[in-house]
Structure formats: C-alpha cells, structure tokens
N, C-alpha and C. Protein backbone atom coordinates (compact mmCIF):
# COMPACT_ATOMS: atom_id res chain seq x y z
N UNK A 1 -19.46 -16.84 4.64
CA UNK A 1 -18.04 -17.15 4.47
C UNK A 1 -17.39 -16.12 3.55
N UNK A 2 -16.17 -15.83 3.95
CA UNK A 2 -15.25 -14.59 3.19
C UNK A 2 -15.02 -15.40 1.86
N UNK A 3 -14.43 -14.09 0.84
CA UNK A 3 -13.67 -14.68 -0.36
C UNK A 3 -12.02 -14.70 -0.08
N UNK A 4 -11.88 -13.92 0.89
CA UNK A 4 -10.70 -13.81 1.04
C UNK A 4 -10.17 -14.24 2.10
N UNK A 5 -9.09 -15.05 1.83
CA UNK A 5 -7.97 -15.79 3.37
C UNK A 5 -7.32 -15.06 3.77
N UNK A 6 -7.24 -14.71 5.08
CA UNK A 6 -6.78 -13.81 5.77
C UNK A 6 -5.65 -14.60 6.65
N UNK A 7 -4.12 -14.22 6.86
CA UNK A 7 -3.15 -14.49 7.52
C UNK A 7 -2.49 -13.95 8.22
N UNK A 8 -1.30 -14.51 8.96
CA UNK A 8 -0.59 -13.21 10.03
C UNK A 8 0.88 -13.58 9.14
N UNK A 9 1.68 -12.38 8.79
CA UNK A 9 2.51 -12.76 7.98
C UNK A 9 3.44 -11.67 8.54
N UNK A 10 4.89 -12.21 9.18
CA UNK A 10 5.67 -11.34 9.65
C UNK A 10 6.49 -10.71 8.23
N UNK A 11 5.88 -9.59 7.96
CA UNK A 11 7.00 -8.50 6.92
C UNK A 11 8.34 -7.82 7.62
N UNK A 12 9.43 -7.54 6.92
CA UNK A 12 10.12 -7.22 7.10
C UNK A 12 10.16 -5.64 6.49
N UNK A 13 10.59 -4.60 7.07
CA UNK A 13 11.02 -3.10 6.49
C UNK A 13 11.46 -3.23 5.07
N UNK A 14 10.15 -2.39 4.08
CA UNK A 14 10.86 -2.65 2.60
C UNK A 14 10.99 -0.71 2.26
N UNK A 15 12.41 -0.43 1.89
CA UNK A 15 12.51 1.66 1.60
C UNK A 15 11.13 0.64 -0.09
N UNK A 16 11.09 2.25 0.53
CA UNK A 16 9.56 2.94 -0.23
C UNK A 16 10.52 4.12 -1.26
N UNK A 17 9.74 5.14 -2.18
CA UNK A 17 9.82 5.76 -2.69
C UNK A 17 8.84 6.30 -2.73
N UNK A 18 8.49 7.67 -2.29
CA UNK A 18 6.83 7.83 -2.01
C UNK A 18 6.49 9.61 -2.00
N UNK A 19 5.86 9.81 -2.50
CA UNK A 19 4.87 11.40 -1.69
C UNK A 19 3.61 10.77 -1.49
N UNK A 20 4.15 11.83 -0.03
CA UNK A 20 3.13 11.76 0.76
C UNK A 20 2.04 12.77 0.62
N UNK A 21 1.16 12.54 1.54
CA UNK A 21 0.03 13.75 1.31
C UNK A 21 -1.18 13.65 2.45
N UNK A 22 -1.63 14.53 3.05
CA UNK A 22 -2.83 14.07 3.72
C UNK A 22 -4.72 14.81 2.90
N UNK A 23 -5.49 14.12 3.17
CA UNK A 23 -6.08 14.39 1.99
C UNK A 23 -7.71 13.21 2.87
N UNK A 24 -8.38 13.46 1.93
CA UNK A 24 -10.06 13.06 2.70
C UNK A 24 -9.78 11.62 1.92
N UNK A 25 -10.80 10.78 1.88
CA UNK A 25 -10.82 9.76 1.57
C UNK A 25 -11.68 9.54 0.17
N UNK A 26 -12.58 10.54 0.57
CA UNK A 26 -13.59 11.34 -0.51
C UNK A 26 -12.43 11.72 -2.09
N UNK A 27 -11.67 12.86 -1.61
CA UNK A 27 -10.89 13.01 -2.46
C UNK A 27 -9.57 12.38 -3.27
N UNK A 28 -9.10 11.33 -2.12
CA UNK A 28 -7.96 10.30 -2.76
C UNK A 28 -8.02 9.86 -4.34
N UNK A 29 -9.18 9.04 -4.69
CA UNK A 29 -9.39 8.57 -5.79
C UNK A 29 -8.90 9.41 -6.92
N UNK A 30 -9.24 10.97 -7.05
CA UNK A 30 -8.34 12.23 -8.20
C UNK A 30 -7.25 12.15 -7.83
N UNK A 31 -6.09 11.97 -5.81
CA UNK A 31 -5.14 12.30 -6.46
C UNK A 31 -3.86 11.66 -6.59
N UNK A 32 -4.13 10.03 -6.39
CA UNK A 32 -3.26 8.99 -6.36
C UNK A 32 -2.60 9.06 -7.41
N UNK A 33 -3.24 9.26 -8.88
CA UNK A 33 -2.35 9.08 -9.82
C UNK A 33 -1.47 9.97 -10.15
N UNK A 34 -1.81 11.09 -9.66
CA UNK A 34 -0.85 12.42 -9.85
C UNK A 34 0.27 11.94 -8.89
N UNK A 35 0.41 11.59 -7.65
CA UNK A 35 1.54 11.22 -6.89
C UNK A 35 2.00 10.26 -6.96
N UNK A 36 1.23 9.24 -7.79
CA UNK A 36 2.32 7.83 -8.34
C UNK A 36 3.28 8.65 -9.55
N UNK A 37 2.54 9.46 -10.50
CA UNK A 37 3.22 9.94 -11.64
C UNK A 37 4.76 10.60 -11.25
N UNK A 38 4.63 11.67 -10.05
CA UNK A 38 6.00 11.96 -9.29
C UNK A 38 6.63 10.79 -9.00
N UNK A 39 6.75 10.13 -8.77
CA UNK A 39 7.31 8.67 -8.22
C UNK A 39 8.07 8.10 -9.27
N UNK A 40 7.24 8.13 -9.86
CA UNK A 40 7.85 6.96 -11.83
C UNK A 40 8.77 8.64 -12.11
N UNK A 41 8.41 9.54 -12.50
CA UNK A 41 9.26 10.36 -12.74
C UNK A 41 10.61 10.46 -12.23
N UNK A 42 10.41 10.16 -11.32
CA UNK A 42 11.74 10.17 -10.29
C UNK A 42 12.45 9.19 -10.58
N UNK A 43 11.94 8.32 -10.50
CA UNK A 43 12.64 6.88 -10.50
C UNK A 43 13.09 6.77 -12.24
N UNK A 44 12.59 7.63 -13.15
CA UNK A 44 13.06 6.91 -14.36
C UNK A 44 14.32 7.57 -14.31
N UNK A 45 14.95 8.70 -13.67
CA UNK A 45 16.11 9.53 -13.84
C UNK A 45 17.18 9.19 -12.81
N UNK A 46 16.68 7.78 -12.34
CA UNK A 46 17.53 6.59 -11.06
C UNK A 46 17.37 5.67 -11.61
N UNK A 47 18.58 5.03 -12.69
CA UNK A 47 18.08 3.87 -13.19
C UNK A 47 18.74 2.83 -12.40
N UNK A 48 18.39 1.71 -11.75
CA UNK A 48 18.53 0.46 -10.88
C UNK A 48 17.97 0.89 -9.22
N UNK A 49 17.17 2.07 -8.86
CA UNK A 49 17.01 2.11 -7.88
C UNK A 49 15.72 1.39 -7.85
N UNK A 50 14.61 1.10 -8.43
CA UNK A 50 13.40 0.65 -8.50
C UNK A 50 13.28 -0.94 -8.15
N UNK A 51 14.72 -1.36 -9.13
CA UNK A 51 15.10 -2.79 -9.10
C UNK A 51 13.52 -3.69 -9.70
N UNK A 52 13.32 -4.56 -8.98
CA UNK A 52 11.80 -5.07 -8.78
C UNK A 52 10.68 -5.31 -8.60
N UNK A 53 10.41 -3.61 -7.61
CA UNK A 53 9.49 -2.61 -6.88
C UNK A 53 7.92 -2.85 -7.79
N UNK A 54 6.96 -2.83 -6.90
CA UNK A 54 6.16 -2.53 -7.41
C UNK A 54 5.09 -1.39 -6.55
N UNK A 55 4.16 -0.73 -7.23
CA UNK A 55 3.51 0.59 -7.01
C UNK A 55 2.65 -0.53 -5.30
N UNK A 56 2.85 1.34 -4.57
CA UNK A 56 2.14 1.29 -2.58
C UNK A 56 1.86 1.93 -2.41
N UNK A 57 0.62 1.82 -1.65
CA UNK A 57 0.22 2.39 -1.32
C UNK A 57 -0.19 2.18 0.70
N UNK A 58 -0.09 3.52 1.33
CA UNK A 58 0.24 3.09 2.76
C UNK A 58 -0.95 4.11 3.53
N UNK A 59 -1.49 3.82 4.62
CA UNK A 59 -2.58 4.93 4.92
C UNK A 59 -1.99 5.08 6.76
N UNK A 60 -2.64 6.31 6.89
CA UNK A 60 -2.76 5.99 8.42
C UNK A 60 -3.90 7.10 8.54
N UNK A 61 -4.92 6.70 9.16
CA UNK A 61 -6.35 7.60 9.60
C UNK A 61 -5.40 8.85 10.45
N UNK A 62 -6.25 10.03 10.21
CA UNK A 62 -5.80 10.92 10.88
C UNK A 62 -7.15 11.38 11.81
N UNK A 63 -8.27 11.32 11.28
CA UNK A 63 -9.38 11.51 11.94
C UNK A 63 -10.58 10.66 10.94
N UNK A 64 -11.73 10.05 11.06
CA UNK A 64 -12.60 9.66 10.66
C UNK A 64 -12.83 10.03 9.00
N UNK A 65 -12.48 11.64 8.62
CA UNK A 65 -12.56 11.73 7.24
C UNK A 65 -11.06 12.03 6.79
N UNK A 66 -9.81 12.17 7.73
CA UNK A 66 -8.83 12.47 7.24
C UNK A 66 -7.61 11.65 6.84
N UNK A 67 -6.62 11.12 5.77
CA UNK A 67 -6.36 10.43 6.60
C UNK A 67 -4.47 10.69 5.80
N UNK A 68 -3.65 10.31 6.46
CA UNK A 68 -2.52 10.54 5.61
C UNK A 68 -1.62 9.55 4.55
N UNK A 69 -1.27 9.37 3.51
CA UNK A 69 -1.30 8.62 2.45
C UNK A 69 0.16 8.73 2.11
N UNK A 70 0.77 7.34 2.08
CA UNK A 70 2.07 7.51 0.82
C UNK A 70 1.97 6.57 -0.35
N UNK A 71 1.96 7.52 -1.51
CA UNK A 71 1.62 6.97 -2.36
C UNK A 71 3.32 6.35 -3.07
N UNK A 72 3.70 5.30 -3.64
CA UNK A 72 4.98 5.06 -4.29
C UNK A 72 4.71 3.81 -5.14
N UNK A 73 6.76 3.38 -4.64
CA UNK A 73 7.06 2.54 -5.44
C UNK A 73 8.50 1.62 -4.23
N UNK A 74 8.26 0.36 -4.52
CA UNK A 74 9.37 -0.13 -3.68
C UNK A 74 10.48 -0.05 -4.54
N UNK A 75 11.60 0.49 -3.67
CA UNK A 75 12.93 0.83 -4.16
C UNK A 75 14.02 -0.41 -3.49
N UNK A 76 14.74 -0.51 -4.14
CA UNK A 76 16.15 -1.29 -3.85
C UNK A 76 17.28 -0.96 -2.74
N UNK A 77 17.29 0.40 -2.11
CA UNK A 77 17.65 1.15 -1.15
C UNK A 77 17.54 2.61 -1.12
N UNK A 78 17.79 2.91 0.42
CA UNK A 78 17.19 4.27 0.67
C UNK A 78 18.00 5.65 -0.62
N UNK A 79 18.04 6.48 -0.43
CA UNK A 79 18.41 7.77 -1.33
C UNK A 79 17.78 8.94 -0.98
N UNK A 80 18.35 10.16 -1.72
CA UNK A 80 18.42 11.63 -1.00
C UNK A 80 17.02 11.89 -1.96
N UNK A 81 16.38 12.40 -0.59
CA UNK A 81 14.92 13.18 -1.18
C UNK A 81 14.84 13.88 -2.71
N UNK A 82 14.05 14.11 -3.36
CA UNK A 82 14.45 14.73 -4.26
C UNK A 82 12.76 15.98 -4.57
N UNK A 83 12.42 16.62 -4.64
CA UNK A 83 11.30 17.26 -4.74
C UNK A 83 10.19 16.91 -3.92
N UNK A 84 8.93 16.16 -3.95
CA UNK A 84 7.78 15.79 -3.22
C UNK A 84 8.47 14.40 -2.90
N UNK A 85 9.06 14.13 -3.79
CA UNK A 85 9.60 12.43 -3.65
C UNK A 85 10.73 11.95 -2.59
N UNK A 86 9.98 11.60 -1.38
CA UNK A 86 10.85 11.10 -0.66
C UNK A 86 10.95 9.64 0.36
N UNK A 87 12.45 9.37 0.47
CA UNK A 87 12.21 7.92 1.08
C UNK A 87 11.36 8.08 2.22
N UNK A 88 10.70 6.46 2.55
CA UNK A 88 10.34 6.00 3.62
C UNK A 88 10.17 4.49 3.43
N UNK A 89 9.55 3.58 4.50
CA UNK A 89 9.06 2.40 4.47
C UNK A 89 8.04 1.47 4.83
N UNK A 90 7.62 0.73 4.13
CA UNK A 90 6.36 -0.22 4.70
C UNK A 90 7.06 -0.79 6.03
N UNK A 91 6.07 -0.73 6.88
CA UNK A 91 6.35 -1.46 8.14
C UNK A 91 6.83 -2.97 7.91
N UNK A 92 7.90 -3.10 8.92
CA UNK A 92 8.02 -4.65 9.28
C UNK A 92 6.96 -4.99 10.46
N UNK A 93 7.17 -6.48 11.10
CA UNK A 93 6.26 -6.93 11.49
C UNK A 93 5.39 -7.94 11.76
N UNK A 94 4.26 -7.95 12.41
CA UNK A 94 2.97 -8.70 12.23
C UNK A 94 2.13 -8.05 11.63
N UNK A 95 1.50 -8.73 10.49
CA UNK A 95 0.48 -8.13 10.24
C UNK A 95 -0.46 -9.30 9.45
N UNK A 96 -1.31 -8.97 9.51
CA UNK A 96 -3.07 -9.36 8.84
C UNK A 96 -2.64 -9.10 7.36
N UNK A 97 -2.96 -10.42 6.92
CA UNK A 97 -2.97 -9.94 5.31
C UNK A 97 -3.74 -10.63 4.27
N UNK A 98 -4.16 -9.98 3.29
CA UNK A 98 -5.17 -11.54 2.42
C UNK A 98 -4.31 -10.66 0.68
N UNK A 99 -5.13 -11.40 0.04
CA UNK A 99 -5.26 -10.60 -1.81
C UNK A 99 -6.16 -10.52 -2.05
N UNK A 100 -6.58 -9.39 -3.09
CA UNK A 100 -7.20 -9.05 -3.69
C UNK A 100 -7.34 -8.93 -5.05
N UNK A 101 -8.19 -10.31 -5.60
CA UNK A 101 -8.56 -10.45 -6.99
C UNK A 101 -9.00 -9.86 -7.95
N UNK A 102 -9.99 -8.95 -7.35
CA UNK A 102 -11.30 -8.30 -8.21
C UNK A 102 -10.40 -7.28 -8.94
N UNK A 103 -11.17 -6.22 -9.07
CA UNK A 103 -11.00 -5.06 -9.87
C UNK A 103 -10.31 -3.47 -8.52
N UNK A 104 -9.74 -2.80 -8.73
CA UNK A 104 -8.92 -2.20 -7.78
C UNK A 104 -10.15 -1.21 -6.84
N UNK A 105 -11.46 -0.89 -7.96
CA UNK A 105 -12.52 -0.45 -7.22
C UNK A 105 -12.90 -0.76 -5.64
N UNK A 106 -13.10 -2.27 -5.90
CA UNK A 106 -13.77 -3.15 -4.93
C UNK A 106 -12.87 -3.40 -4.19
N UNK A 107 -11.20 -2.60 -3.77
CA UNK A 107 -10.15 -3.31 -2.96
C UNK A 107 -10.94 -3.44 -1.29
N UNK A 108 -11.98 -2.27 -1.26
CA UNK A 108 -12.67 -2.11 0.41
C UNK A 108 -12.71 -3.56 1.13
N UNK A 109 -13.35 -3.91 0.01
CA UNK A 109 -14.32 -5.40 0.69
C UNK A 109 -12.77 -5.83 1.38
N UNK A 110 -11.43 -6.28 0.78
CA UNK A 110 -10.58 -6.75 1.33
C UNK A 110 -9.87 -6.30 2.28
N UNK A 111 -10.02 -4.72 2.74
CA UNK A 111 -10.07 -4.34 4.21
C UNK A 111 -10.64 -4.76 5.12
N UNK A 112 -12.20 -4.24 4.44
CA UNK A 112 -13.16 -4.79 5.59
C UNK A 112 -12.80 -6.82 5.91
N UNK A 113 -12.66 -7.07 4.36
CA UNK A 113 -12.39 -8.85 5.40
C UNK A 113 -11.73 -8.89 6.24
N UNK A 114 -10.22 -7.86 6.29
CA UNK A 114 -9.08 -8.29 7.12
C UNK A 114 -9.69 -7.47 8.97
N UNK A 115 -10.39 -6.76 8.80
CA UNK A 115 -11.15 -6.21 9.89
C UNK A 115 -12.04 -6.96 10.67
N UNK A 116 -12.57 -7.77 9.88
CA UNK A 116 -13.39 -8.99 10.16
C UNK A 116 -12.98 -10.23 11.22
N UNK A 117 -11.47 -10.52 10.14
CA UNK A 117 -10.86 -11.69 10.22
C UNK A 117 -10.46 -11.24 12.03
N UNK A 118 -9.82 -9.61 11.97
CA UNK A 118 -9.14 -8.88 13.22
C UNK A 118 -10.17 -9.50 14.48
N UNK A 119 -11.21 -8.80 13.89
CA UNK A 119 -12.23 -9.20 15.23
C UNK A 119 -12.64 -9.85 15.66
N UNK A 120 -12.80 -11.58 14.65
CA UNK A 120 -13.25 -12.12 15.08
C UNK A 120 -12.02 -13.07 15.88
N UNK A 121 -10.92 -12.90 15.42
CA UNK A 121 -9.64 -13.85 16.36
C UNK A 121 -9.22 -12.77 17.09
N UNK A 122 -9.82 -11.89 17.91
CA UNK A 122 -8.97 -11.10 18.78
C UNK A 122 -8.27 -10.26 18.76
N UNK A 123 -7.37 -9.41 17.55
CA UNK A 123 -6.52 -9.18 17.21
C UNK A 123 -6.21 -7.71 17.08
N UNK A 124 -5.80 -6.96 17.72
CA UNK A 124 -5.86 -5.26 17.73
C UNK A 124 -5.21 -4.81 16.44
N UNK A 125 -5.70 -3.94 15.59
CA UNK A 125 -4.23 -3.49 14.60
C UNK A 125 -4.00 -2.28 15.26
N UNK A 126 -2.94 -1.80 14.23
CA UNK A 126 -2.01 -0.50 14.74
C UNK A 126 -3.05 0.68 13.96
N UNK A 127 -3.80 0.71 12.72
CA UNK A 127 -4.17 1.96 12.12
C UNK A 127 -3.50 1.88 11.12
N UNK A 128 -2.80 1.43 10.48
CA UNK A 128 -1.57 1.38 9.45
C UNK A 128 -1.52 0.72 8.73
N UNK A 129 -1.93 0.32 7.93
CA UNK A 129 -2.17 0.03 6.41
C UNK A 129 -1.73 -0.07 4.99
N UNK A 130 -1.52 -1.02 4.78
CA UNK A 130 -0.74 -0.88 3.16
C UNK A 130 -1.16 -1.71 1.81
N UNK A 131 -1.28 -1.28 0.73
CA UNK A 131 -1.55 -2.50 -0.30
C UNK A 131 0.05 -2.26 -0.81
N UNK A 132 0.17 -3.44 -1.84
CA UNK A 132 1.32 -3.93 -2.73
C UNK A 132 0.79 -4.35 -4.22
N UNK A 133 0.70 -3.57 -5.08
CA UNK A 133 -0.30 -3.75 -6.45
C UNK A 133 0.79 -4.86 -7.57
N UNK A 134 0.33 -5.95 -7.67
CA UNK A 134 0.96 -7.35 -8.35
C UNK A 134 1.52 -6.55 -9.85
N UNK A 135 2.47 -7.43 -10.71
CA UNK A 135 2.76 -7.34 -11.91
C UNK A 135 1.28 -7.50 -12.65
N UNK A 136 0.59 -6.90 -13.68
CA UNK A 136 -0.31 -7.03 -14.35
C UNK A 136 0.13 -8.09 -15.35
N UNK A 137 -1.10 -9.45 -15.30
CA UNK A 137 -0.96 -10.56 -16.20
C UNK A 137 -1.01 -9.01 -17.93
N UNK A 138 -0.14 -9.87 -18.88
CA UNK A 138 0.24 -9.79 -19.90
C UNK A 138 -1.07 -9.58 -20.74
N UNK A 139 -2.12 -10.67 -20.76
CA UNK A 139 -2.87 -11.21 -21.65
C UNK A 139 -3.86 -10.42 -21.22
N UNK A 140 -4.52 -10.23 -19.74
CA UNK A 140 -5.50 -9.89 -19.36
C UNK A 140 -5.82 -8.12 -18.95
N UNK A 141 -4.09 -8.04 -18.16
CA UNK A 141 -4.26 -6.93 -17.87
C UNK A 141 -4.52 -6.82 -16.33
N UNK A 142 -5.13 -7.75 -15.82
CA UNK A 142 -5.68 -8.40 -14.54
C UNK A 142 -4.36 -7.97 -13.18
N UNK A 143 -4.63 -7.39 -11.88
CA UNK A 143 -3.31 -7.71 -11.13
C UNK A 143 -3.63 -8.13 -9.84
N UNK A 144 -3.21 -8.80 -9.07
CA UNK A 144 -4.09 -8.84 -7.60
C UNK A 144 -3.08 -7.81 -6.64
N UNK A 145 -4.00 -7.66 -5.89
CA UNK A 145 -3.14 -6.78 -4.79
C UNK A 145 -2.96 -7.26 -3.19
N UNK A 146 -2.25 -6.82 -3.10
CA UNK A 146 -1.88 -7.56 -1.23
C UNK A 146 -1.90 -6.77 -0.29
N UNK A 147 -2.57 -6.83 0.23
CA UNK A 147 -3.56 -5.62 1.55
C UNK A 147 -2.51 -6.26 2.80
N UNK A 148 -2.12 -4.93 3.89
CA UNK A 148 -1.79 -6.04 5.42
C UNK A 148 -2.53 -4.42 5.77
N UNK A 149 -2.38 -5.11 7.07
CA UNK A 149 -2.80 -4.34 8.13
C UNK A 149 -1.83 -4.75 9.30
N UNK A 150 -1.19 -3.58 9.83
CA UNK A 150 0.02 -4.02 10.94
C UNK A 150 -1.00 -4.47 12.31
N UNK A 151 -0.23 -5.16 12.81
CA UNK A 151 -0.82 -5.85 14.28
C UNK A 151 -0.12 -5.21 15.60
N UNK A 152 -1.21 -4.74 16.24
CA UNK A 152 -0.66 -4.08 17.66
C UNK A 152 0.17 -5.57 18.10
C-alpha cells in the first residue's frame, strides 16, 4: 500500500515566473537554486507581482537523460520578459496529483506513486510535470509539496 493518495484534480492555467533550462537529470540538483535565485531577484524589483506565489518547478523529458525544466515562482499576472526570467504557465487541466511530506530529497517516491496510481487505473499522462513547494511551517521548517502529472 502507497503513502501517498493519489487524485485527478482539474487545475486551472496559473502565469509562472520562470527560467528555463534544459539540462540532465544527473545535473539538475547544482542548478535549481541558481535559477530560483534569478526568479526572487526579479520579482523583488516587481513588488505585488508575486502576490501569494509559491516556488515550481515544471519538467518535460526530452530524451531518457534529458530533460527541459522551468524553474520559478507563481506570479499574480503575466509581464514583459526581463533577462533569463520569463513568463509562462503550469498547465490547466486533468491531472494526477498526491503531496509530498518527507524531505524534498525523497520527492521521487511521489512521482513514482503517481505513475503507479497512472497504471494501475488506466490512465495515460502527457510527460509534463510539475511540483508546487508549500509555505514552510514556522516552528519546524517542514513544507509539503504537491506533485501533478497532466493527463492525456
């Protein structure tokens, strides 16, 4: 039995704030934080565009080790590119989705559940992928994250 509940949850189009990048999977882990850091940079010199936003991350496989990545922040509405930093958006939709409790290491396992969950009810996805990283509890530090996976 999974740890994680897996659902079909129609999202709606949320503008992103993001650089992008394509990059191995191997190598992601060095350079997420450098392209969240463009992001917050940006956004601190836009004050009310961030609004409520919290840090995304979005994938789409390009080949088995390749794959292409937007790394951000949800914004309040679209705006003019500005350096690496430019709009886009999480898919609306159907999609597969659970949370993720643990530690941001271990987010895999909550792919692989939602891959699981895919196969075992039938369910094709698109390749397309996103987490949504929670407000960090105060006390702990702790955040959960919210994985979908879009649905063919």
């Amino acid at each position: 039995m999974s740890e994680y509940d897996v659902t079909v949850e129609r999202t709606t189009e949320t503008p992103t704030a993001v650089v992008k990048a394509v990059t191995t999977w191997q190598e992601f882990p060095t350079l997420w934080r450098t392209l969240l850091d463009d992001v917050w940079a940006f956004l601190d010199s836009k004050p009310g565009l961030r609004g409520h936003g919290h840090n995304v991350m979005l994938y789409r496989n390009l080949t088995d080790a390749d794959v292409a990545v937007e790394v951000g922040v949800q914004v309040s509405e679209a705006f003019v590119a500005a350096g690496r930093v430019v709009p886009s958006t999480l898919p609306g939709g159907d999609s597969a989705t659970t949370v993720h409790q643990r530690t941001p290491s271990e987010i895999g396992a909550a792919h692989s559940a939602i891959r699981r969950w895919c196969s075992a009810h039938r369910r094709e996805v698109t390749g397309i992928r996103w987490e949504i990283y929670g407000d960090p509890n105060p006390q702990t530090g702790h955040f959960d994250v919210a994985v979908y996976w879009q649905l063919a």
